[in-house]
Each structure stands twice: as structure tokens, then as C-alpha cells.
Protein backbone atom coordinates (compact mmCIF):
# COMPACT_ATOMS: atom_id res chain seq x y z
CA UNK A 1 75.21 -53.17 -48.21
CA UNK A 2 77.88 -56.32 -48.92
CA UNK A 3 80.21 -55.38 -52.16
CA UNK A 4 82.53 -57.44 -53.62
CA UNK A 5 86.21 -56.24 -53.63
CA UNK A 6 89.81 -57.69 -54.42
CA UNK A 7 93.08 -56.83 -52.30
CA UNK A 8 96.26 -56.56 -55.06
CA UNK A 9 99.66 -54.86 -54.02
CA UNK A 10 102.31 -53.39 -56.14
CA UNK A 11 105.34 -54.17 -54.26
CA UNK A 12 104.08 -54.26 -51.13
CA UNK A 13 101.83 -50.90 -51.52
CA UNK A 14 98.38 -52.27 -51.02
CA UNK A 15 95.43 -51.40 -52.19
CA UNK A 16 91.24 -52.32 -52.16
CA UNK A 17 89.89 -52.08 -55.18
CA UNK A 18 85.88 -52.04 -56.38
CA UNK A 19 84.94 -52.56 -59.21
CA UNK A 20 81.72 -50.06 -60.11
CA UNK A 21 81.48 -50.63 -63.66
CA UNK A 22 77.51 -51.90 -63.44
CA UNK A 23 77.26 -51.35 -60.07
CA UNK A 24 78.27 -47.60 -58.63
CA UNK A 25 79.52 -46.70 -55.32
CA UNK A 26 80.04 -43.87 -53.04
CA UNK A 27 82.01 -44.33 -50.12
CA UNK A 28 82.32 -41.95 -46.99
CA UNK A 29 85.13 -40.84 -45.53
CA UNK A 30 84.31 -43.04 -42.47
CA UNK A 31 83.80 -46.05 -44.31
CA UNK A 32 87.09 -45.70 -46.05
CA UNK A 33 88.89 -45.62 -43.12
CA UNK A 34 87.27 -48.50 -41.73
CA UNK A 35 88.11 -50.43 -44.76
CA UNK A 36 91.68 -49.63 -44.75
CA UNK A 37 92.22 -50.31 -40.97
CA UNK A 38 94.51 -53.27 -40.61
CA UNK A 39 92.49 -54.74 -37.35
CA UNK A 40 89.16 -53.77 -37.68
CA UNK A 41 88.64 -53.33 -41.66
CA UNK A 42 90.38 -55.49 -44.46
CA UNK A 43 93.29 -53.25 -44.55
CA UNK A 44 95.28 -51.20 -46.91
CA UNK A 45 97.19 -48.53 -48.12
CA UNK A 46 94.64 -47.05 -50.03
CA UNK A 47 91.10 -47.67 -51.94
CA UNK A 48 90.42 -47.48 -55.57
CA UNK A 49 87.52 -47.07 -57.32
CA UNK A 50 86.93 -48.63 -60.91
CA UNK A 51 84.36 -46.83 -62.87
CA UNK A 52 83.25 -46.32 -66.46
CA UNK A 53 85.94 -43.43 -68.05
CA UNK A 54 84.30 -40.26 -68.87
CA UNK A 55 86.26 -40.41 -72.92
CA UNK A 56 85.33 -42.71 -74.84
CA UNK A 57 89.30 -42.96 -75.85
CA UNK A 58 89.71 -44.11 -72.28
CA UNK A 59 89.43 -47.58 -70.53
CA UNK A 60 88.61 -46.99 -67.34
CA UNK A 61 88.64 -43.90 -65.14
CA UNK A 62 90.01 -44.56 -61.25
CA UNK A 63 89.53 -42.58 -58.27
CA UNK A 64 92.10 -43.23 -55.33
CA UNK A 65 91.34 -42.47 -51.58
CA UNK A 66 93.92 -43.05 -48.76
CA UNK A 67 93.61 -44.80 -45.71
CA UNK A 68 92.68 -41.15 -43.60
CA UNK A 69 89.58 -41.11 -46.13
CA UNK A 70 91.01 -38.11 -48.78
CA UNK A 71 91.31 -38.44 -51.79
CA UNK A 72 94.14 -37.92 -54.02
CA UNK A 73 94.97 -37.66 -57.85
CA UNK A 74 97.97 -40.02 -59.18
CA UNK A 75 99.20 -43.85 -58.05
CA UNK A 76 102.02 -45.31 -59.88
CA UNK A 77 101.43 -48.51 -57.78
CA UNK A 78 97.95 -48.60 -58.16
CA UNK A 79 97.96 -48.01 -61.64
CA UNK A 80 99.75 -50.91 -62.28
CA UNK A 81 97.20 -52.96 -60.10
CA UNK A 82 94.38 -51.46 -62.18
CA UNK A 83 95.99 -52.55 -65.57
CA UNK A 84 96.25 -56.03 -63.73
CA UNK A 85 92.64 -56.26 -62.62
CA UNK A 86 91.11 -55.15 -66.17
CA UNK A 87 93.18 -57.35 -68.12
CA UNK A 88 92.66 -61.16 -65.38
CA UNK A 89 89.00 -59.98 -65.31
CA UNK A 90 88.98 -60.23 -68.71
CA UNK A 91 87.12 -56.42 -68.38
CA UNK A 92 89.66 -55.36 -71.61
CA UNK A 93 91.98 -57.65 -73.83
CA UNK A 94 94.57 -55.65 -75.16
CA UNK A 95 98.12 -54.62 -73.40
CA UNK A 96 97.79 -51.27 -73.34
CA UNK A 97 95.02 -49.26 -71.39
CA UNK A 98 94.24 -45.91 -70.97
CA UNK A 99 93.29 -44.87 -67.48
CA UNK A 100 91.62 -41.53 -66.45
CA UNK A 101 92.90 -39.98 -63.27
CA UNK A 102 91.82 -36.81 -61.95
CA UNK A 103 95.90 -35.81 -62.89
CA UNK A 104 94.98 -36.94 -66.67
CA UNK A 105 95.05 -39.75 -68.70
CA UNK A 106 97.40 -42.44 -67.69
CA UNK A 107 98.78 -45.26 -70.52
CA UNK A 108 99.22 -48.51 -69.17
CA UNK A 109 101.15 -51.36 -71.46
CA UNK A 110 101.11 -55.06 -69.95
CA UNK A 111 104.59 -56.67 -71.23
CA UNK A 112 104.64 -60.44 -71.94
CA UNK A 113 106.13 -60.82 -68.40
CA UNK A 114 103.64 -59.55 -66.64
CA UNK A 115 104.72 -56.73 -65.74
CA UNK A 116 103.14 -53.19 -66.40
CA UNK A 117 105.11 -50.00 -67.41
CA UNK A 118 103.23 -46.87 -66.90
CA UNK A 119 103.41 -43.65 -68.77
CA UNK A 120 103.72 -41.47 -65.32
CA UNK A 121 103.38 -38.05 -67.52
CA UNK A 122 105.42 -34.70 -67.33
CA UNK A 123 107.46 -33.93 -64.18
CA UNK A 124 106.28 -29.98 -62.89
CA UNK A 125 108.38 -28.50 -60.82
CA UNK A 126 107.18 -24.86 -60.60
CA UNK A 127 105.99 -24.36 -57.59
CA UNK A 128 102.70 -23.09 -58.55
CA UNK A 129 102.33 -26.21 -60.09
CA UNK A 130 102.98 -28.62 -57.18
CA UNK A 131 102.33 -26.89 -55.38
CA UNK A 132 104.34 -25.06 -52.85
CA UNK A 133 104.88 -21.44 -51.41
CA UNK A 134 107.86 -20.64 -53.31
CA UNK A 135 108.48 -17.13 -54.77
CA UNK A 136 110.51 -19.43 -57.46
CA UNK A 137 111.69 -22.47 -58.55
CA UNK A 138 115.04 -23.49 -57.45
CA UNK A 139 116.83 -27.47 -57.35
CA UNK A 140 117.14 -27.50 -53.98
CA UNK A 141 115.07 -25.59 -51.20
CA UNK A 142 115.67 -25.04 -47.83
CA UNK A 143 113.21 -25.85 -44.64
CA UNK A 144 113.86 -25.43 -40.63
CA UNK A 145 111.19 -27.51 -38.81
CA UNK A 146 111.58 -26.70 -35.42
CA UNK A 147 113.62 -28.53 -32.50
CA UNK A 148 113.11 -32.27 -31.94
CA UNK A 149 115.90 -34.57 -30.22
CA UNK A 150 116.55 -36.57 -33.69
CA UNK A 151 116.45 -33.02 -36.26
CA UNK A 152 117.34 -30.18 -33.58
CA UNK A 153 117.52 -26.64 -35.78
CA UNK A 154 119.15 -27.92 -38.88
CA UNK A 155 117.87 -27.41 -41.98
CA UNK A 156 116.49 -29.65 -43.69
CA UNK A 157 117.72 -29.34 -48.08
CA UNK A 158 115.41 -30.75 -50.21
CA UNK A 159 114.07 -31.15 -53.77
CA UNK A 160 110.19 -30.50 -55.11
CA UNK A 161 108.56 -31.47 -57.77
CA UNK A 162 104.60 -32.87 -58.94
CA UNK A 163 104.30 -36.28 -60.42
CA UNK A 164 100.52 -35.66 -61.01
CA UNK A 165 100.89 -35.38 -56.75
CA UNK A 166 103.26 -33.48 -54.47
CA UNK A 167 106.42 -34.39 -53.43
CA UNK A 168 109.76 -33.37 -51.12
CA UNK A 169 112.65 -35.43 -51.80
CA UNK A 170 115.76 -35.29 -49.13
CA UNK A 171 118.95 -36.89 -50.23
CA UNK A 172 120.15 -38.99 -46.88
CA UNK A 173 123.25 -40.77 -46.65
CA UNK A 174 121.51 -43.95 -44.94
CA UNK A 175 117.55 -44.67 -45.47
CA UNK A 176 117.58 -47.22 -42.87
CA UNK A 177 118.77 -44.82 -40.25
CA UNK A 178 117.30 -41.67 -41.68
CA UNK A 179 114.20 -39.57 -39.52
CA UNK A 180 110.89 -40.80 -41.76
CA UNK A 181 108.60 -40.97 -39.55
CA UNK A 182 109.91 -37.24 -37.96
CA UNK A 183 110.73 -35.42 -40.73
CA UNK A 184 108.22 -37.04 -42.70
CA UNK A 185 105.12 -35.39 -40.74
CA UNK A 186 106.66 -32.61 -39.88
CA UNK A 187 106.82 -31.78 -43.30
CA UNK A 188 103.30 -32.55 -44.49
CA UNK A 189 102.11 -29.78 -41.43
CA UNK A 190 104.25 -27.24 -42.71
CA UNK A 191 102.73 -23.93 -44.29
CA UNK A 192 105.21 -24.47 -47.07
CA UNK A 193 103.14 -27.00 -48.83
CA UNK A 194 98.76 -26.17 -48.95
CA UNK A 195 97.84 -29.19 -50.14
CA UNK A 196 100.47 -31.24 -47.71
CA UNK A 197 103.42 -33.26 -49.46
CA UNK A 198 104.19 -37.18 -49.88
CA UNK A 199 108.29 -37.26 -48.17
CA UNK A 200 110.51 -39.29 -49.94
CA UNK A 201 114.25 -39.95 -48.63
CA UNK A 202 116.63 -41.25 -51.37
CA UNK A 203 120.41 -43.20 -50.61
CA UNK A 204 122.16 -43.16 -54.18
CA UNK A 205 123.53 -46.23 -54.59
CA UNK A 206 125.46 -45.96 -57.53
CA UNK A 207 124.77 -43.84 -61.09
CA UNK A 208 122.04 -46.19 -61.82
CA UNK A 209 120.51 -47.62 -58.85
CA UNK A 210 118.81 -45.89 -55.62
CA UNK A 211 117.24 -46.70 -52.51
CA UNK A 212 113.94 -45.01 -51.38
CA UNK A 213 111.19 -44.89 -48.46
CA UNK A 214 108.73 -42.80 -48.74
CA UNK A 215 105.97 -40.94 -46.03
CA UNK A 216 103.27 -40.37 -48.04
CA UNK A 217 100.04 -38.24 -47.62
CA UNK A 218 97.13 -39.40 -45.40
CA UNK A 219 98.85 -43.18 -45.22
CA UNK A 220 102.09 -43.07 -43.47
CA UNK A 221 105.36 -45.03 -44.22
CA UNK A 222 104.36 -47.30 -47.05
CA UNK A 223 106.28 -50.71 -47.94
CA UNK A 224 106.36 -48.61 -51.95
CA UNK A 225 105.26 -45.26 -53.59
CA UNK A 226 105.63 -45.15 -57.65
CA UNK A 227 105.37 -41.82 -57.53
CA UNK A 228 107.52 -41.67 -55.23
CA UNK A 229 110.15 -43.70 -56.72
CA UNK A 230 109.78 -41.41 -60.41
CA UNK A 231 109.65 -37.67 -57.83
CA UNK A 232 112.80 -39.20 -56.13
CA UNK A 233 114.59 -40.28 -59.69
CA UNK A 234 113.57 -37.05 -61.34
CA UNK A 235 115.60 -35.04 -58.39
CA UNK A 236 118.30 -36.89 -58.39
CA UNK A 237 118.70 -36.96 -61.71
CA UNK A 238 118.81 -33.56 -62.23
CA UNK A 239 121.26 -32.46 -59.74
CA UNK A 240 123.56 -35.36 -61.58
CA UNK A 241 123.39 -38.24 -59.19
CA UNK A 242 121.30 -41.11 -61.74
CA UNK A 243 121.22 -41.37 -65.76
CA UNK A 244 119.80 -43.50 -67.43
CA UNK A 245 117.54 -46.33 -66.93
CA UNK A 246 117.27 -46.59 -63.18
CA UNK A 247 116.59 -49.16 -60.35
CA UNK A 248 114.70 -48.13 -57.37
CA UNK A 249 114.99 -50.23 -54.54
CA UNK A 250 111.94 -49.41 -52.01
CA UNK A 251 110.99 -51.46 -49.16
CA UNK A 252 108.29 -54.07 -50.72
CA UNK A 253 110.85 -54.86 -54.02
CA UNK A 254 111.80 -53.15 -56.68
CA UNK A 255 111.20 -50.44 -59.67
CA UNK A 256 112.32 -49.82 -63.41
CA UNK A 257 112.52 -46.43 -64.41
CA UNK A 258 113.21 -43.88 -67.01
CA UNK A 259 113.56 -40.28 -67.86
CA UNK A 260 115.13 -38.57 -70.22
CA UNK A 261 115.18 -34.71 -69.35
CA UNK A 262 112.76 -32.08 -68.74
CA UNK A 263 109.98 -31.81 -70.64
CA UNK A 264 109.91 -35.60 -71.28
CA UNK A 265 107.60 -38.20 -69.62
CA UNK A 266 108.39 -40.84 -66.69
CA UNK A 267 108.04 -44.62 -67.15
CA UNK A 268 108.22 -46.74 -64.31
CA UNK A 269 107.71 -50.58 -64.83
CA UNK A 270 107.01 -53.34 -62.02
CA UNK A 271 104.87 -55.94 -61.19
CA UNK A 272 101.39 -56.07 -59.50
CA UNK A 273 99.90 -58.81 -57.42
CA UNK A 274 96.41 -59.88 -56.74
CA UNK A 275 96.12 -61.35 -53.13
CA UNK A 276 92.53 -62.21 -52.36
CA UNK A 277 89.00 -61.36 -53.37
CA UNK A 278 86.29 -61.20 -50.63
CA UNK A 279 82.94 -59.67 -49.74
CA UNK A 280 82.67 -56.54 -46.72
CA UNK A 281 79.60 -55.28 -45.19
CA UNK A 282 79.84 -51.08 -46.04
């Protein structure tokens, strides 16, 4: 079975997408994998799926796998890149779009620049809702992982919250020279969090500007995480570090974002790239 598909990034997070509007498709867990593996596949960050939305106020509904084959429920990145793909294949014509996710209904608005700001929804931080084995919610949680030459038995203080996905945010002083690819597993095994955890680590660089990597879920270090970037601003803005409209500075470019207290919705604006369109064998 050969099926079209079209490698985009949003700064540097990359993704495969398929288009299924008239033609549907089910992948296996094996078959993603081989698709996102760098030497023997095309290679990606994750897959997305394009179907038909399942509201008739919605555009398109997208399903998002990661490179280990699982599936998860938001994409800041991604969204972007689907927004992108609708609007050069010509599949809708106005600027803003309404995706379906399975974390809800995502809006979508193309600015003249090309650029996409999305509507990232609600921030939950109950722990129920993320979700993590907390008794209660609390800023900042505590976590000892267990000896290893570059954590030993410190603890490790972090903050949780759901961005339509999980996420642990740690407050370093350095990115560059911080743990990721240590802490950042170590965490996603832990008890603490059922459905595992995407590990962000955040340098404040000023009131208004942050740097961020992220280990996410079933992919690894990634180049950029959207959600990432708007779980990481969300944190830090509530324990007084950011305000206002914030730059994120991740490894593949950079991030616009926006939040204006709890109970209020995320935007995150940046660009999205298509790279090449080709043909695999599934």
C-alpha cells in the first residue's frame, strides 16, 4: 500500500502528516514507528492523521501518534502545521479553522504573516485532571528519583499542570547544562504520573522571555514542544516569574505566547513549515 504524505515542522518539531479525507487510513503501531525512524523510515517527531471532523462546526478532526507508536491527545506544533496544510492545499479558505482533537476543539487563525496562533484551551492543574497521584493540588511538588551520578538523592521541585496533555515543569538555572535526558525519563517511569508526563526545563530569562527544552512522551528530546512552551509559561507565570505576552525560546526557534490568569485560555503563535511531500510503501 504506497500513500502519499507531506513532512512540515513547527520550529524544528517534525511531523508526517496524511491526509485521509477521501482516502482513510489505519496505521499500526509498527508501521508508525517505522515511519518515524530517522534511518530506516522518513523520520519524525510524530504522525498526524487528517480526517473528516466528526461536527459539522469543525474543519478537520486530527489524530497524533508519536514516534514509539502511542497515541496522544494535544500538539501545539502540529496544530499549527495542520492549519498550514488545509489552508496551501487549498482543503479550506478562510483564516480561522476549527480542529477536533481528542482534548477538544482547537481554533486555529492564520495571520497575514503566515503565522498561526492557536487557541491552546484552559490550563488544569488538579491533579485528577492531569493527571497525577496527588492527594492535592499544590504550585510546586516535590519528587526523589533515586541515585544517579548527575541527580544523586536530591529532590527534584517541580510544577504540574495539563495543556490538553501532561506536563512537569522544573525551573533550572541553565537549560544547556541541565539533566534532560536523566531527569527527563526518569520522570515519565515514575508511579507519580499513570499516564507518563512530557518534562519540560525552563531558564527565565527576564519577566518576559524564557528558555525551554522539553522531553516529551514516547519521542524524546524534541528541537520544540507548544505545549510545552504554554505548560512551562503557565508555571512560571504563576509563581511570578513571566507576565504578559511572553517569548519562548526552544531549541528549533521561537514562540509567542499569552495568558492571562486562571481560568483563561493559552495562545501561542509561530510559524509552520512544509519541507517535502513524497510517497512510502506502508
Amino acid at each position: 500500500m504506497e500513500r502519499q504524505f507531506t513532512k512540515m515542522h513547527g520550529i524544528g518539531n517534525d511531523f508526517v502528516v496524511f491526509d485521509t479525507f477521501s482516502h482513510p487510513l489505519t496505521l499500526t503501531r509498527e508501521q508508525i514507528r517505522h515511519i518515524a525512524d530517522r534511518q530506516f523510515g522518513i523520520g519524525c517527531d510524530q504522525v498526524l492523521l487528517l480526517e473528516p471532523p466528526e461536527s459539522d462546526d469543525s474543519d478537520v478532526r486530527y489524530r497524533i501518534f508519536n514516534a514509539d507508536g502511542g497515541e496522544v491527545m494535544q500538539c501545539g506544533n502540529g496544530a499549527r502545521c495542520v492549519a498550514v496544510y488545509l489552508k496551501e492545499k487549498a482543503l479550506v479558505t478562510k483564516s480561522e479553522i476549527v480542529a477536533e482533537t481528542g482534548a477538544g476543539q482547537l481554533i486555529l487563525n492564520i495571520g497575514g504573516d503566515g503565522r498561526v496562533t492557536v487557541n491552546m484551551g484552559v490550563p488544569q492543574f488538579e491533579p485528577a485532571k492531569i493527571p497525577m497521584q496527588a492527594d492535592e493540588y499544590s504550585e510546586q511538588y516535590t519528587l526523589i528519583l533515586g541515585e544517579s551520578p548527575l541527580i544523586g538523592e536530591d529532590e527534584i521541585t517541580f510544577g504540574a499542570v495539563s495543556m490538553g496533555n501532561p506536563h512537569a515543569v522544573i525551573i533550572v538555572d541553565d537549560v544547556d547544562t541541565a539533566p534532560v535526558n536523566v531527569i527527563g525519563p526518569a520522570m515519565q517511569l515514575n508511579e507519580l504520573f499513570p499516564e507518563s508526563v512530557n518534562v519540560g526545563f525552563i531558564q527565565i530569562l527576564n519577566r518576559e522571555a524564557f528558555k525551554l527544552r522539553v522531553y516529551e512522551r514516547g519521542s524524546g528530546e524534541t528541537l520544540a514542544c507548544g505545549s510545552g512552551a504554554c505548560a512551562a509559561m503557565v508555571i512560571a507565570c504563576q509563581q511570578g516569574y513571566l507576565e504578559g505576552t511572553i517569548d519562548a525560546e526552544l531549541r528549533g526557534g521561537h514562540l509567542s505566547l499569552c495568558w492571562t490568569g486562571e481560568g483563561e485560555p493559552v495562545y501561542m503563535t509561530g510559524s509552520a513549515t512544509t519541507v517535502f511531500e513524497g510517497k512510502i510503501d506502508l
